[in-house]
C-alpha atoms as a PDB file:
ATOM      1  CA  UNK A   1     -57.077 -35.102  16.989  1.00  0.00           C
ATOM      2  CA  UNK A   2     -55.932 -31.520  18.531  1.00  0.00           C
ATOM      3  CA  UNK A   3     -57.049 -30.185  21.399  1.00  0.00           C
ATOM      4  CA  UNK A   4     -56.194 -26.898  22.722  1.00  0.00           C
ATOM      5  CA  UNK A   5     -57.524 -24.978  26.568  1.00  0.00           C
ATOM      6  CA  UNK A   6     -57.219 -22.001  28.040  1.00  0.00           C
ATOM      7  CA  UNK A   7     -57.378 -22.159  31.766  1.00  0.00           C
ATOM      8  CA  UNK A   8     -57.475 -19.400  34.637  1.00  0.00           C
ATOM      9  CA  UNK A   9     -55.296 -18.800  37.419  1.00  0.00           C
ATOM     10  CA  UNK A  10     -57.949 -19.428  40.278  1.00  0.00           C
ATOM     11  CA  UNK A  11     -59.328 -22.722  38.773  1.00  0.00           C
ATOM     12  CA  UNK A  12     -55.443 -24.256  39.785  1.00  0.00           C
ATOM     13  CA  UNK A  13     -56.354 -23.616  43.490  1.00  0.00           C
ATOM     14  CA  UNK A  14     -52.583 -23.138  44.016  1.00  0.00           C
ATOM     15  CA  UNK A  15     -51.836 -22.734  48.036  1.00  0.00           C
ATOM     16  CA  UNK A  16     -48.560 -21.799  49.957  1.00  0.00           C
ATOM     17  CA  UNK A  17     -47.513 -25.422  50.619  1.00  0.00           C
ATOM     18  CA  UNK A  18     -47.728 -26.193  46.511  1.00  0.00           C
ATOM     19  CA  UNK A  19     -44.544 -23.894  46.587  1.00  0.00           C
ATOM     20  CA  UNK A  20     -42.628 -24.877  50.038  1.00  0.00           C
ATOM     21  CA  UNK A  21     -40.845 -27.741  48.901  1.00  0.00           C
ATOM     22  CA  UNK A  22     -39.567 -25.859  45.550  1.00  0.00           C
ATOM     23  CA  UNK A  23     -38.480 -22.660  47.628  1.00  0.00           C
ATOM     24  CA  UNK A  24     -36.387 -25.197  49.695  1.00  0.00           C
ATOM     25  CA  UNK A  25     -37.990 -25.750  52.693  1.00  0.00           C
ATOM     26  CA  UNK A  26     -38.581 -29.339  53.394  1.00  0.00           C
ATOM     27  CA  UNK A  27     -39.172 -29.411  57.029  1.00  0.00           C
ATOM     28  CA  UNK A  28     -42.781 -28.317  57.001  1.00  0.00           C
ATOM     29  CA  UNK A  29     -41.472 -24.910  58.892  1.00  0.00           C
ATOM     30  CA  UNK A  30     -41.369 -21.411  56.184  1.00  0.00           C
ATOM     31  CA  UNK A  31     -39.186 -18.927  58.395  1.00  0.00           C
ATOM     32  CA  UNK A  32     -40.558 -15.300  58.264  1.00  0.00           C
ATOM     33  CA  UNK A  33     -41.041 -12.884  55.740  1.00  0.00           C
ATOM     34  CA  UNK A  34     -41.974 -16.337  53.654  1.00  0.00           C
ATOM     35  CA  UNK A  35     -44.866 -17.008  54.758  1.00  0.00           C
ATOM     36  CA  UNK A  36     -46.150 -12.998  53.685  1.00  0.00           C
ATOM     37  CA  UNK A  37     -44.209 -12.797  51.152  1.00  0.00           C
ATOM     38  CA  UNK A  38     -46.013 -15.929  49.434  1.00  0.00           C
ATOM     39  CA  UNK A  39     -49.852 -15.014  50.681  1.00  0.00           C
ATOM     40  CA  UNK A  40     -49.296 -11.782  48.484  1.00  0.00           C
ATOM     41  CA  UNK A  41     -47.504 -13.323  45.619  1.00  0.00           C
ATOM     42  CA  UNK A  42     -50.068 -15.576  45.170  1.00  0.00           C
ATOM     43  CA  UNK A  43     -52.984 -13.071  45.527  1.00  0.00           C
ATOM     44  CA  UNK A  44     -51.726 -11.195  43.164  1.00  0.00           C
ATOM     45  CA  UNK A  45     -50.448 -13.458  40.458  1.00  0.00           C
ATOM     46  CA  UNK A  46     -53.370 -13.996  38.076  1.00  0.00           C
ATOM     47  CA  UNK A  47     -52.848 -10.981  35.922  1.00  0.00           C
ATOM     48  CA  UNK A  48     -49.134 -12.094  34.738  1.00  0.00           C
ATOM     49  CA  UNK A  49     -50.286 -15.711  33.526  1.00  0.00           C
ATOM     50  CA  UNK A  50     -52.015 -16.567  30.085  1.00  0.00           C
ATOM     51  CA  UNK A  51     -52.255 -20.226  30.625  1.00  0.00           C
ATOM     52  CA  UNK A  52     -52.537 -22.042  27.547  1.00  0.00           C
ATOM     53  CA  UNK A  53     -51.813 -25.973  26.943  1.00  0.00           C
ATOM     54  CA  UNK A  54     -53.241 -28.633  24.612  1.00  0.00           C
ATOM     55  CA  UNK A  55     -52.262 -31.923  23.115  1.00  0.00           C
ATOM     56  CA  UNK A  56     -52.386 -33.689  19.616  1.00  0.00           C
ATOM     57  CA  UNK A  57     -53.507 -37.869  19.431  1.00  0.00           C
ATOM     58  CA  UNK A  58     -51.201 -39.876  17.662  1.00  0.00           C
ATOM     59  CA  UNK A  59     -52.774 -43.181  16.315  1.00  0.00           C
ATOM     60  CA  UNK A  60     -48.985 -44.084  14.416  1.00  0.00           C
ATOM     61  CA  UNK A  61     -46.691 -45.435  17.312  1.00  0.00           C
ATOM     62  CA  UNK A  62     -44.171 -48.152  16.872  1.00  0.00           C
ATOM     63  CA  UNK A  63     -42.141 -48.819  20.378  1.00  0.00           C
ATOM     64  CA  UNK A  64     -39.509 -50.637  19.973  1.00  0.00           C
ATOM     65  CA  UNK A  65     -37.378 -51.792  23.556  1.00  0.00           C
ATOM     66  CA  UNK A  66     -34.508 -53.561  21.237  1.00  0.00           C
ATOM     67  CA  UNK A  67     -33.169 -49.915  21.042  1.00  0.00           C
ATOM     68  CA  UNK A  68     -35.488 -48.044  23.331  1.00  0.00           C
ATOM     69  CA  UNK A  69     -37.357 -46.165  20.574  1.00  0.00           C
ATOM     70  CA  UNK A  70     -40.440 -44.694  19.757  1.00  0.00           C
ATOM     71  CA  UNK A  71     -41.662 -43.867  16.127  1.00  0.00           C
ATOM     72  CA  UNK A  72     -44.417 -41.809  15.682  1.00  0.00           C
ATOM     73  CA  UNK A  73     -45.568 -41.010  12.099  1.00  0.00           C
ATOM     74  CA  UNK A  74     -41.855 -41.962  11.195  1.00  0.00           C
ATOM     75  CA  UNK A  75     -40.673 -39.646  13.436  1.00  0.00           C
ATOM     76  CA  UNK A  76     -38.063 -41.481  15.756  1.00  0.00           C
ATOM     77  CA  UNK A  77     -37.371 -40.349  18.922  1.00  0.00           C
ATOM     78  CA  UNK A  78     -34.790 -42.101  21.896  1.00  0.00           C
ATOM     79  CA  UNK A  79     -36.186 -41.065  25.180  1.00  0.00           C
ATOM     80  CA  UNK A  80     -34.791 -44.046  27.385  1.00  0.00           C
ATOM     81  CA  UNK A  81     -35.151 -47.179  28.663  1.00  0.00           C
ATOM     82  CA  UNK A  82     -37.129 -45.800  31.628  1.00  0.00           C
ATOM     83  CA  UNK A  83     -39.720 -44.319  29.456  1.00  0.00           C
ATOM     84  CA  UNK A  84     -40.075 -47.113  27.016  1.00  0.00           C
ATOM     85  CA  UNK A  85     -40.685 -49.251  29.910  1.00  0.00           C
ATOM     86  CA  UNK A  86     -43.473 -47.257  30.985  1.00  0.00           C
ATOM     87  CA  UNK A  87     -44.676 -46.763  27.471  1.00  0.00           C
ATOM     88  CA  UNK A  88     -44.506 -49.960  25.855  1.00  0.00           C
ATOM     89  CA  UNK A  89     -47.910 -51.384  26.373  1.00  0.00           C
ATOM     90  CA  UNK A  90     -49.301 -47.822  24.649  1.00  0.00           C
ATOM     91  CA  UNK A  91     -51.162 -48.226  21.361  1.00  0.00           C
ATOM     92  CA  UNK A  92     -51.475 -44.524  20.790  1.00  0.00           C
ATOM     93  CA  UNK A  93     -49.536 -41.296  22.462  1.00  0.00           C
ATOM     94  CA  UNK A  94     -50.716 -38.263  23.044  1.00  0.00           C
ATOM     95  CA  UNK A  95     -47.484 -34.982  22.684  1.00  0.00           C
ATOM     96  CA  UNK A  96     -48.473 -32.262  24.509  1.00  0.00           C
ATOM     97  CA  UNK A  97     -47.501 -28.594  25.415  1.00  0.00           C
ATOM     98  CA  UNK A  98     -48.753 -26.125  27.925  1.00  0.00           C
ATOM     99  CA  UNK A  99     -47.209 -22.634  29.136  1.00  0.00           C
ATOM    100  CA  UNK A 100     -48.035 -20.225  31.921  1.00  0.00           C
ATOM    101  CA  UNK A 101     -47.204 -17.519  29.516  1.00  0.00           C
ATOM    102  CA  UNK A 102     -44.546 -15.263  29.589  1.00  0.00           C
ATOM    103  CA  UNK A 103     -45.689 -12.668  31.641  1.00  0.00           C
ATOM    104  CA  UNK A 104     -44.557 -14.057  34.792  1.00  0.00           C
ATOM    105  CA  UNK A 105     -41.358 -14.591  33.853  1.00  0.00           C
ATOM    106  CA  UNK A 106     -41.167 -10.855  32.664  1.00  0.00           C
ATOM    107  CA  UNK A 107     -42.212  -9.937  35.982  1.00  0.00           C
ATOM    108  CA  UNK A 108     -40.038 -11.785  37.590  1.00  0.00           C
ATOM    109  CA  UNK A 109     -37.110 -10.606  36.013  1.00  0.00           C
ATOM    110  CA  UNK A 110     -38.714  -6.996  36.746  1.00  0.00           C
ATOM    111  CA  UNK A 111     -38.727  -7.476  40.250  1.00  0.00           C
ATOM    112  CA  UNK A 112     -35.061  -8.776  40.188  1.00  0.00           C
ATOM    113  CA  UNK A 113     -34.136  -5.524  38.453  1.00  0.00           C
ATOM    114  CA  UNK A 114     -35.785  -3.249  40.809  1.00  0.00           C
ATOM    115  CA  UNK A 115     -33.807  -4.888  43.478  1.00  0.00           C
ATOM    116  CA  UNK A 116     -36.316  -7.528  44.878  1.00  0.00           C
ATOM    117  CA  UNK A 117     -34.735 -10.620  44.114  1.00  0.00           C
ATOM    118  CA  UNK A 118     -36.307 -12.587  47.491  1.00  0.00           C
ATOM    119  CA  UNK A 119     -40.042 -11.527  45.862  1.00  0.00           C
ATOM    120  CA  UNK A 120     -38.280 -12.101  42.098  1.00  0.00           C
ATOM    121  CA  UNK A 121     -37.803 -16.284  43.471  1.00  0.00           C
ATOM    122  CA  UNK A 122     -41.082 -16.913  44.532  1.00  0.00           C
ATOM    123  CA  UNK A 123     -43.052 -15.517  41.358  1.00  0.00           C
ATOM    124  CA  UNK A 124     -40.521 -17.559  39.647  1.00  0.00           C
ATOM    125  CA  UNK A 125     -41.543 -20.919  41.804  1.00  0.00           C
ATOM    126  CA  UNK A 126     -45.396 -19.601  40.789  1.00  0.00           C
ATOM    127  CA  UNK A 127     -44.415 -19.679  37.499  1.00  0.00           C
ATOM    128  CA  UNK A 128     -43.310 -23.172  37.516  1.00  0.00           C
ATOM    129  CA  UNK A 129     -46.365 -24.443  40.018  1.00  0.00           C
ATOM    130  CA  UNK A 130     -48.859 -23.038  37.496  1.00  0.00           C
ATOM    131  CA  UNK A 131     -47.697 -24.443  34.727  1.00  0.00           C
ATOM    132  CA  UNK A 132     -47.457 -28.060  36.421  1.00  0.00           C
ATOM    133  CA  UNK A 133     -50.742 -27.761  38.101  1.00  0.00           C
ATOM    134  CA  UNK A 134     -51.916 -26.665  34.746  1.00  0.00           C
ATOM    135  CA  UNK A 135     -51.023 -29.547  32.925  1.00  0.00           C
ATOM    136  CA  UNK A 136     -52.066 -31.673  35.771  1.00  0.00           C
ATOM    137  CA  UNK A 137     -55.466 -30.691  34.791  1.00  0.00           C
ATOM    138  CA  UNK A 138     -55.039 -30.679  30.842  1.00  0.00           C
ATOM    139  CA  UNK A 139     -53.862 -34.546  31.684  1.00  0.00           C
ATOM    140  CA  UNK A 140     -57.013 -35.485  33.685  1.00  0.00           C
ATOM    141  CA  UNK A 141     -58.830 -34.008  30.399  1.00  0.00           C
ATOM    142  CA  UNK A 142     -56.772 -36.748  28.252  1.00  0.00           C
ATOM    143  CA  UNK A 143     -57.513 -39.318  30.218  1.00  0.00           C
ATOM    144  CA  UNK A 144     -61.790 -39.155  30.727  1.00  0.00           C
ATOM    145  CA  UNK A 145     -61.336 -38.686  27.067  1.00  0.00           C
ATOM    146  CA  UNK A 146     -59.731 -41.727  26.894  1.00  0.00           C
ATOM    147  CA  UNK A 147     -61.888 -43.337  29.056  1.00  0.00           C
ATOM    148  CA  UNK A 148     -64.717 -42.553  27.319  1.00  0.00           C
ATOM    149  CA  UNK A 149     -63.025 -44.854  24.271  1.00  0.00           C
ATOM    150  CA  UNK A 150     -62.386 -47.109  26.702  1.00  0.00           C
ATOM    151  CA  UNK A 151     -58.982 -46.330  27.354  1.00  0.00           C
ATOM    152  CA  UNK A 152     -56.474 -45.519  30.055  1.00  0.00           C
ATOM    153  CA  UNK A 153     -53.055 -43.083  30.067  1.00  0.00           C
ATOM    154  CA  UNK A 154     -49.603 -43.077  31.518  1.00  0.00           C
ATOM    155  CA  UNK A 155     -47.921 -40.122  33.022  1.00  0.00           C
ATOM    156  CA  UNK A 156     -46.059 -38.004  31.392  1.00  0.00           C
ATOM    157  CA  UNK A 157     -42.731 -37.387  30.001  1.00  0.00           C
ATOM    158  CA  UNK A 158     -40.747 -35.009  28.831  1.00  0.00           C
ATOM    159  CA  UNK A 159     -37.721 -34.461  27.075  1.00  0.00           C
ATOM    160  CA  UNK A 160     -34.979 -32.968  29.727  1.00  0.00           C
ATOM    161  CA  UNK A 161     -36.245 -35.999  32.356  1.00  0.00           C
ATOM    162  CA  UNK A 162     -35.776 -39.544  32.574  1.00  0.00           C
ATOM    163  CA  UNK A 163     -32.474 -39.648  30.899  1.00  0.00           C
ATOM    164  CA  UNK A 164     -33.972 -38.240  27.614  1.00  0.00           C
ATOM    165  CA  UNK A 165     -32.184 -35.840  25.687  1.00  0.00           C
ATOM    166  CA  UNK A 166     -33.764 -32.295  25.453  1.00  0.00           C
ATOM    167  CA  UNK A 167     -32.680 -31.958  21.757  1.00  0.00           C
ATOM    168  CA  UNK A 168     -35.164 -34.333  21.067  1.00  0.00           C
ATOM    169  CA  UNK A 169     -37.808 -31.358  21.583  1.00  0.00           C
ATOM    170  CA  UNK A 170     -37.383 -30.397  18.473  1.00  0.00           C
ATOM    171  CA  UNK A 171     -38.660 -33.571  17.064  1.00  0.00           C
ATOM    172  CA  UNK A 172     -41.776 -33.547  19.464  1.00  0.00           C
ATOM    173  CA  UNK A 173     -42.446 -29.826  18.284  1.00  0.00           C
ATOM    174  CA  UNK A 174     -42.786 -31.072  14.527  1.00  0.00           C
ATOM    175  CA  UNK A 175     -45.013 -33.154  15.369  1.00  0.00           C
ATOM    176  CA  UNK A 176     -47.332 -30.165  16.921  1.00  0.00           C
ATOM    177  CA  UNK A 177     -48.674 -27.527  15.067  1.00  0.00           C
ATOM    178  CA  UNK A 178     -47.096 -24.059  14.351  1.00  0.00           C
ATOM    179  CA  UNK A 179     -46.742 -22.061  17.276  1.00  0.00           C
ATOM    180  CA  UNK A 180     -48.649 -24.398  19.531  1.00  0.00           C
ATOM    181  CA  UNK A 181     -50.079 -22.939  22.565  1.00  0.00           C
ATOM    182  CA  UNK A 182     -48.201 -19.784  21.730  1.00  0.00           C
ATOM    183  CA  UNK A 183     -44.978 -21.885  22.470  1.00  0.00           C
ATOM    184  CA  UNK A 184     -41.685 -21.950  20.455  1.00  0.00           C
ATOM    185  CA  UNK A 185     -38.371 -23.674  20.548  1.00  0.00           C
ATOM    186  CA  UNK A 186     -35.126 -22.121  20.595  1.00  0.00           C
ATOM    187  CA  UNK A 187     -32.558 -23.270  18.324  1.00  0.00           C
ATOM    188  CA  UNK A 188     -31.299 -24.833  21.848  1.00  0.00           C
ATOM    189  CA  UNK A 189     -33.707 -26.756  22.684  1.00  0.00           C
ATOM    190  CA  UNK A 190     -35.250 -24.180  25.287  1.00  0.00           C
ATOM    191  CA  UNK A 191     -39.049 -23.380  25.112  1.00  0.00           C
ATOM    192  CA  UNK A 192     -39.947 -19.563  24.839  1.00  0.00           C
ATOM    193  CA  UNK A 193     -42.397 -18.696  27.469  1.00  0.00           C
ATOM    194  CA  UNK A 194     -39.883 -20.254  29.483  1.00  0.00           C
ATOM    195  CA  UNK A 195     -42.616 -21.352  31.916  1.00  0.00           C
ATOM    196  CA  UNK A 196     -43.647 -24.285  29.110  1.00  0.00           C
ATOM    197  CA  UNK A 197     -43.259 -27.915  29.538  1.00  0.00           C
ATOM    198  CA  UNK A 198     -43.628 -30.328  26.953  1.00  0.00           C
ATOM    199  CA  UNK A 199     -43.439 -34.220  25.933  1.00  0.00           C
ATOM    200  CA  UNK A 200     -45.710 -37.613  25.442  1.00  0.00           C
ATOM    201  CA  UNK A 201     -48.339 -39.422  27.345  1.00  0.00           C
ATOM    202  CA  UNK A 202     -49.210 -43.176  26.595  1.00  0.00           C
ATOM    203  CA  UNK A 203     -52.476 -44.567  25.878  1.00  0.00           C
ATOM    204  CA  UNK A 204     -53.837 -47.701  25.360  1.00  0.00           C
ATOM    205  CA  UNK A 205     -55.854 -50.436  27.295  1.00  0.00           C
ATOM    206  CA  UNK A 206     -53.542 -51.836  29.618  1.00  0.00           C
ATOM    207  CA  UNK A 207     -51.872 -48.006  30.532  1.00  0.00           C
ATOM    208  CA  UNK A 208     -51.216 -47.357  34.276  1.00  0.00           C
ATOM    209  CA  UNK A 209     -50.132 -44.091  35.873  1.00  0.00           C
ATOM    210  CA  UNK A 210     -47.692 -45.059  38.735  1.00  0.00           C
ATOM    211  CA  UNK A 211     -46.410 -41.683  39.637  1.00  0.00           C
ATOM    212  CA  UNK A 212     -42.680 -40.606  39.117  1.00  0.00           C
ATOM    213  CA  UNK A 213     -40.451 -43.225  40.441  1.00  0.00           C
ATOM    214  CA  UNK A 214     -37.805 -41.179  41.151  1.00  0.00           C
ATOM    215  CA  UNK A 215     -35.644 -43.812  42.273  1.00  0.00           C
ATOM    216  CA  UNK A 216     -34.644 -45.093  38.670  1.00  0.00           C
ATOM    217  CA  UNK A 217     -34.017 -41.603  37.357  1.00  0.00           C
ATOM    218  CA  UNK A 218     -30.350 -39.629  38.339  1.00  0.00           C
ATOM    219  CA  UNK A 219     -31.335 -36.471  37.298  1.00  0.00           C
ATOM    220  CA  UNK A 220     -31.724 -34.510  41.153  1.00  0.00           C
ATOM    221  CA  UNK A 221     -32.529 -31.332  39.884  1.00  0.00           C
ATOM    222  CA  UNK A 222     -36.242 -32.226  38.729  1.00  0.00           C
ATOM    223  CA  UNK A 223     -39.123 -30.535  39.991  1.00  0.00           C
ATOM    224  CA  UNK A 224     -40.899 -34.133  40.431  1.00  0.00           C
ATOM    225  CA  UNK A 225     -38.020 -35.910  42.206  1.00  0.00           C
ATOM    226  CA  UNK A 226     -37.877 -32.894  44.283  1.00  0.00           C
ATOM    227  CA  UNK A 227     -41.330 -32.649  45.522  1.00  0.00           C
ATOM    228  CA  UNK A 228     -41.168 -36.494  46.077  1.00  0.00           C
ATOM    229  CA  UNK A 229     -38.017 -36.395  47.910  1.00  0.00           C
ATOM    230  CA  UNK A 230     -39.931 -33.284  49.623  1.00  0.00           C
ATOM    231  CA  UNK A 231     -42.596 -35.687  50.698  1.00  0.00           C
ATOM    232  CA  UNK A 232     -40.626 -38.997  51.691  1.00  0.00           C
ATOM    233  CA  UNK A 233     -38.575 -36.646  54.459  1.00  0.00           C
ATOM    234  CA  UNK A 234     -42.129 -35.365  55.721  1.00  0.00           C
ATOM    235  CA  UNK A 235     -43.446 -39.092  56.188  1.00  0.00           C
END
């Protein structure tokens, strides 16, 4: 089962404080010209975004926590022992992809050429809001399917977090179908729009989504460890 969306800038309802924490400010204060700088950005980001995601159902899963695997229609992949953990109640998986297009990125890089580089960041933080908001909603899609079949999802995972390799993209995108989403894979394992994320979502009866627990994973540079970290110093 393949499902594919196209979604619109506005209907992400992204605000200022969706990018503060990824722009570095973790203090709840955004120092001047931020503040501007941001209201604009965002005003006048929809044109630069084709937002496209989707995800194919996978009835063949084998997990195995002996070696921390997961087969999927013989396909083995070796994401960790964190995400076999979280995925080994799951009867099915769902691999997904979505992309904010590449025209953001292009612009951008535009805007860094011109000699803009403070404007340059923040579309780049937009780029990589949108497409997490994006598949935030593509997700919440998944899982009132699901529930319809009486079933429940985990959260996601992808390859790059969690301790699993990113080379193991390439197996994920095999799975997909050609040119999913209008997303491709580098011979190095990075995704072309670059504003793409990718990886696997659990399903079964007994699924639960518990949120990132960021304090089993030691890779600091995510985006969800940093909002969370963002939001344990506000509480």
């Amino acid at each position: 089962m393949v499902r594919e969306f196209r979604l619109s800038f506005e209907e992400l309802n992204i605000v200022p404080n969706d990018l503060t924490s990824l722009l570095g400010f973790t203090d709840g204060v955004i120092p001047e010209p931020f503040p501007t700088i941001i209201d604009e950005a965002i005003a006048t980001a929809q044109p630069f975004c084709d937002i496209r995601g989707g995800y194919k159902i996978f009835d063949s899963l084998e997990i195995n926590r002996n070696n921390n695997s997961i087969t999927i229609e013989e396909q083995l992949f070796l994401p960790s022992k964190i995400i076999v953990t979280q995925l080994k109640k799951a009867t099915s998986a769902a691999l997904y992809i979505c992309s904010a297009g590449s025209g953001i990125s292009d612009y951008s890089n535009k805007l860094a050429n011109q000699g803009d580089p403070l404007l340059a960041y923040v579309f780049d933080v937009i780029g990589s809001v949108t497409v997490e908001k994006a598949m935030d909603k593509i997700q919440k899609k998944l899982e009132l399917e699901m529930l319809d079949a009486g079933l429940t999802i985990s959260d996601r995972y992808s390859p790059g977090y969690c301790d699993w390799s990113v080379s193991e993209q390439h197996y994920l995108f095999q799975l997909l179908p050609n040119n999913f989403c209008g997303v491709i894979l580098s011979e190095s394992s990075l995704m072309h729009p670059i504003k793409s994320v990718s990886g696997i979502i659990g399903i079964g009866k007994e699924m639960k989504q518990k949120g990132y627990q960021c304090d089993w994973c030691s890779d600091k540079n995510c985006i969800y460890g940093k909002i969370k970290r963002s939001q344990s110093t506000k509480g």
